[in-house]
Protein backbone atom coordinates (compact mmCIF):
# COMPACT_ATOMS: atom_id res chain seq x y z
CA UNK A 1 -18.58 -11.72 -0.37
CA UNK A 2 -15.78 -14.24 -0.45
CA UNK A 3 -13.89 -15.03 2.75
CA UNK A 4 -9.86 -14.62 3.35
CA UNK A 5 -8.46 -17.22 1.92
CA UNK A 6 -5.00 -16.92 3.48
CA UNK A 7 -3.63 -20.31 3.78
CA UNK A 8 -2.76 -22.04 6.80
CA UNK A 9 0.63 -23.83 5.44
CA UNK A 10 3.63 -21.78 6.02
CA UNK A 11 4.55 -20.10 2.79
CA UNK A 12 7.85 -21.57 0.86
CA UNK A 13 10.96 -20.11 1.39
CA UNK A 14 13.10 -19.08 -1.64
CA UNK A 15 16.28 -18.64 -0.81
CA UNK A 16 17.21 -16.42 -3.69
CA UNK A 17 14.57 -13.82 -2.38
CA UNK A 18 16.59 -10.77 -1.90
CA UNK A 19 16.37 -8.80 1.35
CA UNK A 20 14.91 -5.01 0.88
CA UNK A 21 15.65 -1.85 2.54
CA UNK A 22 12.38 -0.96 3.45
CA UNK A 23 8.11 -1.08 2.38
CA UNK A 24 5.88 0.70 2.49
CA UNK A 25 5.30 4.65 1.59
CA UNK A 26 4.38 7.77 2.64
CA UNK A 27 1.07 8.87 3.31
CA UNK A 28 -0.54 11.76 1.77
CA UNK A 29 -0.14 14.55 3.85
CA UNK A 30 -3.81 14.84 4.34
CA UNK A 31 -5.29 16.58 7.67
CA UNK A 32 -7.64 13.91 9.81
CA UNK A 33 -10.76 14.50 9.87
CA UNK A 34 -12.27 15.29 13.19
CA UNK A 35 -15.11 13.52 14.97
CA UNK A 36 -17.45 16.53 15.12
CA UNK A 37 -16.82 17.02 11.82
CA UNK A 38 -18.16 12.97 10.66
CA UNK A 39 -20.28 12.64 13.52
CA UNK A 40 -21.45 16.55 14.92
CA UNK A 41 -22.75 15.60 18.75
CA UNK A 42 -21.16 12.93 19.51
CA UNK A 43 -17.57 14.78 21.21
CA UNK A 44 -15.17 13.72 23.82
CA UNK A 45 -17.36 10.00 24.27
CA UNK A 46 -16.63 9.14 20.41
CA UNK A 47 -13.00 10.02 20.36
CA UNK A 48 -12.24 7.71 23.15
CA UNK A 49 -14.45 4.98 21.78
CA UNK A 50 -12.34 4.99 19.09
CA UNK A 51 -8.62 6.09 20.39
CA UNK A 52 -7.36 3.50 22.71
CA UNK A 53 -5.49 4.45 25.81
CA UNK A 54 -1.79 4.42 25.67
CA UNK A 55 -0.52 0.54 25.51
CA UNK A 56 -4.37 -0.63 24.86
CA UNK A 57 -4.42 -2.42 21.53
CA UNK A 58 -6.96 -0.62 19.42
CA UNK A 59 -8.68 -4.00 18.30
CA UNK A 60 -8.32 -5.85 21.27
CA UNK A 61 -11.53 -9.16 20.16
CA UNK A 62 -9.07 -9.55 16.25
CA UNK A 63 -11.68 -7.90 14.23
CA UNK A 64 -9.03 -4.97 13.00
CA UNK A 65 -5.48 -4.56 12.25
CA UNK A 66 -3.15 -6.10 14.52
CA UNK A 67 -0.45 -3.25 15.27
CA UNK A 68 2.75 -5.35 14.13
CA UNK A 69 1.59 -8.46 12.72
CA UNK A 70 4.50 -10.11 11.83
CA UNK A 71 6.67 -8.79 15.09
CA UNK A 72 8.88 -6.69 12.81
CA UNK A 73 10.96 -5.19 15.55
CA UNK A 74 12.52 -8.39 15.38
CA UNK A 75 13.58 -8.55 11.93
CA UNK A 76 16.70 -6.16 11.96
CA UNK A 77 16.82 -3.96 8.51
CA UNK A 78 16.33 -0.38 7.83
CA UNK A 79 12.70 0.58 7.34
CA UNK A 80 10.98 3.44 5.51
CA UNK A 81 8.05 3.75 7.39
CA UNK A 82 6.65 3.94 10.95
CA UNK A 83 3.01 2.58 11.89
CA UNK A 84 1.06 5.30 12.43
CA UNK A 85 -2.30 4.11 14.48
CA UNK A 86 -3.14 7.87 14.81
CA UNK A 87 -6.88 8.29 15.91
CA UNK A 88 -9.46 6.73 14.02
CA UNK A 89 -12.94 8.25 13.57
CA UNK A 90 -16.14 6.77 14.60
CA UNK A 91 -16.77 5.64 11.22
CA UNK A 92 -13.61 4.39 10.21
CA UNK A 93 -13.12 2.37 13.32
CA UNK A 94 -16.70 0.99 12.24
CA UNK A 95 -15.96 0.03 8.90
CA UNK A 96 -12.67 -1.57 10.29
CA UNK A 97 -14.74 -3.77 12.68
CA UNK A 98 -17.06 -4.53 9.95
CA UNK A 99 -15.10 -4.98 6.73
CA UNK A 100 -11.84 -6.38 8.22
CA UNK A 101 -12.50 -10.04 8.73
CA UNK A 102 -13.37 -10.08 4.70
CA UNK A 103 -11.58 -7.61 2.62
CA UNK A 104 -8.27 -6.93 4.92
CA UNK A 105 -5.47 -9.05 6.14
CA UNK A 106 -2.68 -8.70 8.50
CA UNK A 107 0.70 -9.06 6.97
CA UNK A 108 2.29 -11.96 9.49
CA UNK A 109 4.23 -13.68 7.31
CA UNK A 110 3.01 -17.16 7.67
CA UNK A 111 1.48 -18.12 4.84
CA UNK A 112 0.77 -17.59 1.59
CA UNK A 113 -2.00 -15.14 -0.06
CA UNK A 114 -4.80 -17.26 -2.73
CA UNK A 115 -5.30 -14.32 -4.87
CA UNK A 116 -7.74 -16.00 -7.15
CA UNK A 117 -9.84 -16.48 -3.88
CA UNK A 118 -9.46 -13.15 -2.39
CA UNK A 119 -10.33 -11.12 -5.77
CA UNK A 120 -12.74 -13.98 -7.15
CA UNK A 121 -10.06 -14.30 -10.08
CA UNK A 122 -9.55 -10.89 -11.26
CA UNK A 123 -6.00 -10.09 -12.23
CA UNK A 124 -4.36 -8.20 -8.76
CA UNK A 125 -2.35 -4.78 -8.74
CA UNK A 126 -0.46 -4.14 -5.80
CA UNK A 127 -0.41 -0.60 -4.29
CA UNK A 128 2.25 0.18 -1.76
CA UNK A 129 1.09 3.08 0.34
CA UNK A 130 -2.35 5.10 -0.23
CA UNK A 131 -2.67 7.42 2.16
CA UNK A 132 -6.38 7.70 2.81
CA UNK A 133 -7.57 6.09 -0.10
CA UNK A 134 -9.34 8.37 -2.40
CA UNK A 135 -7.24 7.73 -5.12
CA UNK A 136 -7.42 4.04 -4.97
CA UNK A 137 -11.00 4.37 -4.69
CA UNK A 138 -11.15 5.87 -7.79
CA UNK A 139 -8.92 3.45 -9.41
CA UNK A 140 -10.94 0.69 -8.60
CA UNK A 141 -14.61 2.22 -9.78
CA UNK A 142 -13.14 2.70 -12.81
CA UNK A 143 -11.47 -0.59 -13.59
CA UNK A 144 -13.86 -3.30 -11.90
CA UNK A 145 -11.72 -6.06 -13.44
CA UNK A 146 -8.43 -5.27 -11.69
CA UNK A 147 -8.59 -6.15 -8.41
CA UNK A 148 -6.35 -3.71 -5.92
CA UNK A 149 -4.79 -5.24 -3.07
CA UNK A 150 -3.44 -1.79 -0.97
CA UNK A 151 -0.63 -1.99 1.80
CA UNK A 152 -0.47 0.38 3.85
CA UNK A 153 0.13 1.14 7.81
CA UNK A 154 -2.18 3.82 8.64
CA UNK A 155 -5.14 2.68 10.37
CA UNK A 156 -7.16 5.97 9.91
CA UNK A 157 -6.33 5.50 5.91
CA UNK A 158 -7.18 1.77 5.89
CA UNK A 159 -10.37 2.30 7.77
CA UNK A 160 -11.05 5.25 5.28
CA UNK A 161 -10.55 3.36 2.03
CA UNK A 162 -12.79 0.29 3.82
CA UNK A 163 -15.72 2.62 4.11
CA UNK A 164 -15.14 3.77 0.54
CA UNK A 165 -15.46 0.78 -0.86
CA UNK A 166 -18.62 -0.21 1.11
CA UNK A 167 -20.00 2.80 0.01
CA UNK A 168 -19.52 2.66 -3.24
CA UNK A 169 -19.84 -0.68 -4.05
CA UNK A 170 -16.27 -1.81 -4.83
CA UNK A 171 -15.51 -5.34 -4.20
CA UNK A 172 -12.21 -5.23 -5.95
CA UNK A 173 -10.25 -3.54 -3.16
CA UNK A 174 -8.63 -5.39 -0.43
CA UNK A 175 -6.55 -3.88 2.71
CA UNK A 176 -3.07 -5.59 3.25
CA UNK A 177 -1.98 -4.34 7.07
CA UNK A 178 2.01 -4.30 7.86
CA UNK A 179 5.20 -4.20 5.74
CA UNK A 180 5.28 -4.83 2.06
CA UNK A 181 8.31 -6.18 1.99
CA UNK A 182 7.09 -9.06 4.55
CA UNK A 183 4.14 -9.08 1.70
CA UNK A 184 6.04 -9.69 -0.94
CA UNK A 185 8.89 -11.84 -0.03
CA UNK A 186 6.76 -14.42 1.81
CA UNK A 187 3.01 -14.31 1.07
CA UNK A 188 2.64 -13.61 -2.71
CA UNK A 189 3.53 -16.23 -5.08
CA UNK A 190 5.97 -15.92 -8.10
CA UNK A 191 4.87 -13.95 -11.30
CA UNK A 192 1.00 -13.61 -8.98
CA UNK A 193 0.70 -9.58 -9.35
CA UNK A 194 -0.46 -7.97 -12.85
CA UNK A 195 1.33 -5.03 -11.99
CA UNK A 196 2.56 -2.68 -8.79
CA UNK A 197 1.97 0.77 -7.69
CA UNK A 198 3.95 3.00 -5.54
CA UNK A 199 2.45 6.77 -5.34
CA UNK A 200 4.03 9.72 -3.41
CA UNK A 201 6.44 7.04 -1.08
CA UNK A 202 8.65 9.41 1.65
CA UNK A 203 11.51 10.65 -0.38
CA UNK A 204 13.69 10.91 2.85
CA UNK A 205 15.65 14.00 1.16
CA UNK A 206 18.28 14.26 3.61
CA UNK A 207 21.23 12.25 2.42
CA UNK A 208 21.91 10.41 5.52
CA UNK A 209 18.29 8.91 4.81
CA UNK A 210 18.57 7.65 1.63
CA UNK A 211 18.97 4.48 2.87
CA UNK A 212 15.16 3.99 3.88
CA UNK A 213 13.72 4.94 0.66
CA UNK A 214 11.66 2.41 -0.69
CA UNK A 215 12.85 2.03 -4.69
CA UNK A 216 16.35 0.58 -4.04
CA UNK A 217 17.58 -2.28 -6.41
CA UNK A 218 17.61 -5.07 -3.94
CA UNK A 219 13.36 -3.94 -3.73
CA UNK A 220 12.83 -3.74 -7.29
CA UNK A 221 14.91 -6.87 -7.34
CA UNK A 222 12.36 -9.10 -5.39
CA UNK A 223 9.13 -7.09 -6.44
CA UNK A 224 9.61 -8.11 -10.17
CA UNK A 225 9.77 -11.86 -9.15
CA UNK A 226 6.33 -11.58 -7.90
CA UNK A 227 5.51 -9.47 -11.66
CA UNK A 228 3.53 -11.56 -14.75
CA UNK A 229 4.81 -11.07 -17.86
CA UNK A 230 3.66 -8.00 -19.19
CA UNK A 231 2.84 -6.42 -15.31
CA UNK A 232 3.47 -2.67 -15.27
CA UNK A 233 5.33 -0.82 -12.63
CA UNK A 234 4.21 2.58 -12.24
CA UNK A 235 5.78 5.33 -10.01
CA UNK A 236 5.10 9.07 -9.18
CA UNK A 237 6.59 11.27 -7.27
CA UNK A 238 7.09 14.97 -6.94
CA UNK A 239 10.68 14.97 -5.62
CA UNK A 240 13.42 15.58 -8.38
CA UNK A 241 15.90 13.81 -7.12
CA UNK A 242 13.42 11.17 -6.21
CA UNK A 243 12.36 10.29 -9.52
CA UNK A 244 16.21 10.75 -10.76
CA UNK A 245 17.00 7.96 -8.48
CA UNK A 246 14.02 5.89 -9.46
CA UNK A 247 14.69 6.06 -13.04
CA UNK A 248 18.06 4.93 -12.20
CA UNK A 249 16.98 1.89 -10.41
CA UNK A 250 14.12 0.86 -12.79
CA UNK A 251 16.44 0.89 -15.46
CA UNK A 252 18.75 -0.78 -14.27
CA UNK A 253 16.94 -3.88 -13.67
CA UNK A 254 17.19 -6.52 -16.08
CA UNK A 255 13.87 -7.94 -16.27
CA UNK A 256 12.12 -4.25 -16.44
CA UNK A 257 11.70 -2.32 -19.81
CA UNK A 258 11.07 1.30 -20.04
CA UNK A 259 7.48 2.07 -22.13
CA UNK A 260 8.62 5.84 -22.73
CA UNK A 261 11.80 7.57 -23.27
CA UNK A 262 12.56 8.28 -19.80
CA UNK A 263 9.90 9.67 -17.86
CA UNK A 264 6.21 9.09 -18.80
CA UNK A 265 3.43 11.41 -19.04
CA UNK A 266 0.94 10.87 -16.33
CA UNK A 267 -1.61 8.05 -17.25
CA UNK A 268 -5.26 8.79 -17.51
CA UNK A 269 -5.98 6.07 -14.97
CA UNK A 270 -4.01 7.76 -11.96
CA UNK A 271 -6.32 10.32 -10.24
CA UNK A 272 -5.38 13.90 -9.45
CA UNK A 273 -4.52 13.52 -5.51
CA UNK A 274 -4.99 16.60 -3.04
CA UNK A 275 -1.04 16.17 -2.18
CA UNK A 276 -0.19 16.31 -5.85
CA UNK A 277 -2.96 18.80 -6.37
CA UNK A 278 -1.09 21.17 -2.98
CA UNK A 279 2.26 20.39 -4.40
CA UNK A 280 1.32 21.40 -7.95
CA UNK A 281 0.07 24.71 -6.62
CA UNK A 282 3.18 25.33 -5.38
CA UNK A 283 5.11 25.19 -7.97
CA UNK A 284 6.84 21.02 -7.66
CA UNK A 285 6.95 19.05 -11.10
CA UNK A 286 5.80 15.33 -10.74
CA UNK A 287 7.34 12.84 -12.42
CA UNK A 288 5.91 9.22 -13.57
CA UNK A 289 7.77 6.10 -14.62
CA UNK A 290 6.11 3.74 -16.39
CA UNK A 291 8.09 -0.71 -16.84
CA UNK A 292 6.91 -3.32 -17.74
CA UNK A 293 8.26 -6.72 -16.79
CA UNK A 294 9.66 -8.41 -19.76
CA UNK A 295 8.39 -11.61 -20.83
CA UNK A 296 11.77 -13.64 -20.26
C-alpha cells in the first residue's frame, strides 16, 4: 500500500490558470444510513462517537478530513457547493480513521499531487463529486488499470466509498477532500489526468443561480490544461437545460472535440445510479456528453 506522496514544495504558480466559478458537485440524493441500521445495538453511544458536538472538529488527532483544508472562506469566488460533514456512521468514521492517512488527501493547496506515486503508475481519471460512492466503486472493479482519484466534500460519502474499496479490494481509488477547483489549479500538473468525470453536479435551476454551476467556460478552461492528449470528458446529467448549457460550453472550447453528434448515448462503463435510477422512474431524460481533448 503506497504512502501519499504529496510533495512538500509549494506547487508552481501559472499565471495563465484561469479562475473558476465553482467545484465540486452535487451529491446523490441518497438517504443516510442509520446507525441501527449498520450497527443494530449499538444506539445513542455510536451516534455520538461518531457526530462531533457543534464546533468540535470531527477528526480532531489528523487521521480524517480536515473540514476546510485550504481555508476557502478566504478565497472570495462564487462556489457550487457547501461541505456537508453530516453524521457519519460507525463504520464510515472507521474506515476514515483507517484508510485516510493512505488513500485520501486534503485539498490545501500547497503542493503538488505525484500521481505516478499515489496510483503506482496507472493512468488517473478525475471524478468531481460521487455522492456515496457506489458508482465509483463500480467503475473502479471493473477497470483495475485506471486509477480514480474522487473529490468530493461529503464526509459520510468519502468514508462510504473508503470502506468500499477496502472491502472489495480496490486499490485504484483515492479520496481527494475540499474544492476541485483548488485541486486542479494548484496540485495537479499539466496534461497529468487521462480523463475527468462530473456525474449528476447541482444544476442550480433557478436563474439567479446559474452562476454556481460547475461547467462554466472559465472551468472547462483550466480543467483541459490538466487533460493528456486523448483524455475524455464525460458528463451526465438529468436536467435539460443543464445538459443544453453543457453542450454549449464543451463545444465551445477549443481544445475539446465532440465524439458524437451532440449528445452521446450512455457508455457501458457508467453504472446505473439510484438517483438516475429515481429520476428515470419519474419520467426525467438524462443526457451524456462525451470530448476528448485534442492532441494540439
Amino acid at each position: 500500500m503506497s504512502e501519499n506522496p504529496t510533495t512538500h514544495a509549494p506547487a508552481a504558480a501559472e499565471s495563465d490558470a484561469p479562475e473558476a466559478a465553482a467545484a465540486a458537485a452535487r451529491q446523490e440524493s441518497v438517504a443516510e444510513e442509520t446507525v441501527a441500521q449498520e450497527t443494530p445495538g449499538l444506539g445513542a453511544t455510536a451516534v455520538s462517537a461518531a457526530t462531533p458536538r457543534r464546533g468540535e472538529p470531527m477528526f480532531p488527532d489528523g487521521t480524517g478530513p480536515a473540514a476546510d483544508p485550504a481555508g476557502s472562506h478566504h478565497e472570495r469566488r462564487i462556489r457550487s457547493f457547501q461541505p456537508r460533514r453530516s453524521r457519519v456512521s460507525p463504520s464510515q468514521a472507521d474506515a476514515l480513521r483507517r484508510r485516510w492517512a493512505t488513500w485520501g488527501l486534503d485539498i490545501d493547496g500547497l503542493s503538488r499531487i505525484d500521481l505516478d506515486a499515489f496510483f503506482d503508475g496507472r493512468p488517473v481519471v478525475l471524478e468531481i463529486g460521487f455522492g456515496m460512492g457506489e458508482a465509483t466503486a463500480q467503475m473502479a472493479a471493473a477497470d483495475p488499470d485506471t486509477g480514480i482519484l474522487a473529490c468530493d466534500v461529503h464526509t459520510p460519502g468519502q468514508g462510504n466509498l473508503l470502506g468500499l474499496a477496502e472491502r472489495n479490494g480496490l486499490s485504484n481509488i483515492r479520496v481527494a477532500n475540499g474544492d476541485a477547483i483548488i485541486l486542479l489549479r494548484e496540485m495537479l500538473a499539466p496534461a497529468s489526468l487521462a480523463g475527468l468525470r462530473i456525474y449528476f453536479p447541482d444544476p442550480w435551476p433557478k436563474k439567479r443561480h446559474h452562476k454556481r454551476r460547475l461547467v462554466q467556460p472559465e472551468f472547462i478552461a483550466l480543467a483541459t490544461t490538466r487533460l493528456a492528449p486523448g483524455a475524455v470528458v464525460h458528463c451526465a446529467t438529468d436536467w435539460e437545460p443543464y445538459a443544453e448549457q453543457m453542450l454549449e460550453v464543451l463545444s465551445a472550447e477549443p481544445t475539446l472535440e465532440n465524439l458524437h453528434p451532440g449528445y452521446a448515448p450512455r457508455p457501458d462503463f457508467r453504472p446505473l445510479t439510484k438517483f438516475e435510477g429515481q429520476g428515470l422512474d419519474k419520467g426525467h431524460v438524462v443526457h451524456d456528453l462525451l470530448f476528448r481533448r485534442r492532441d494540439t
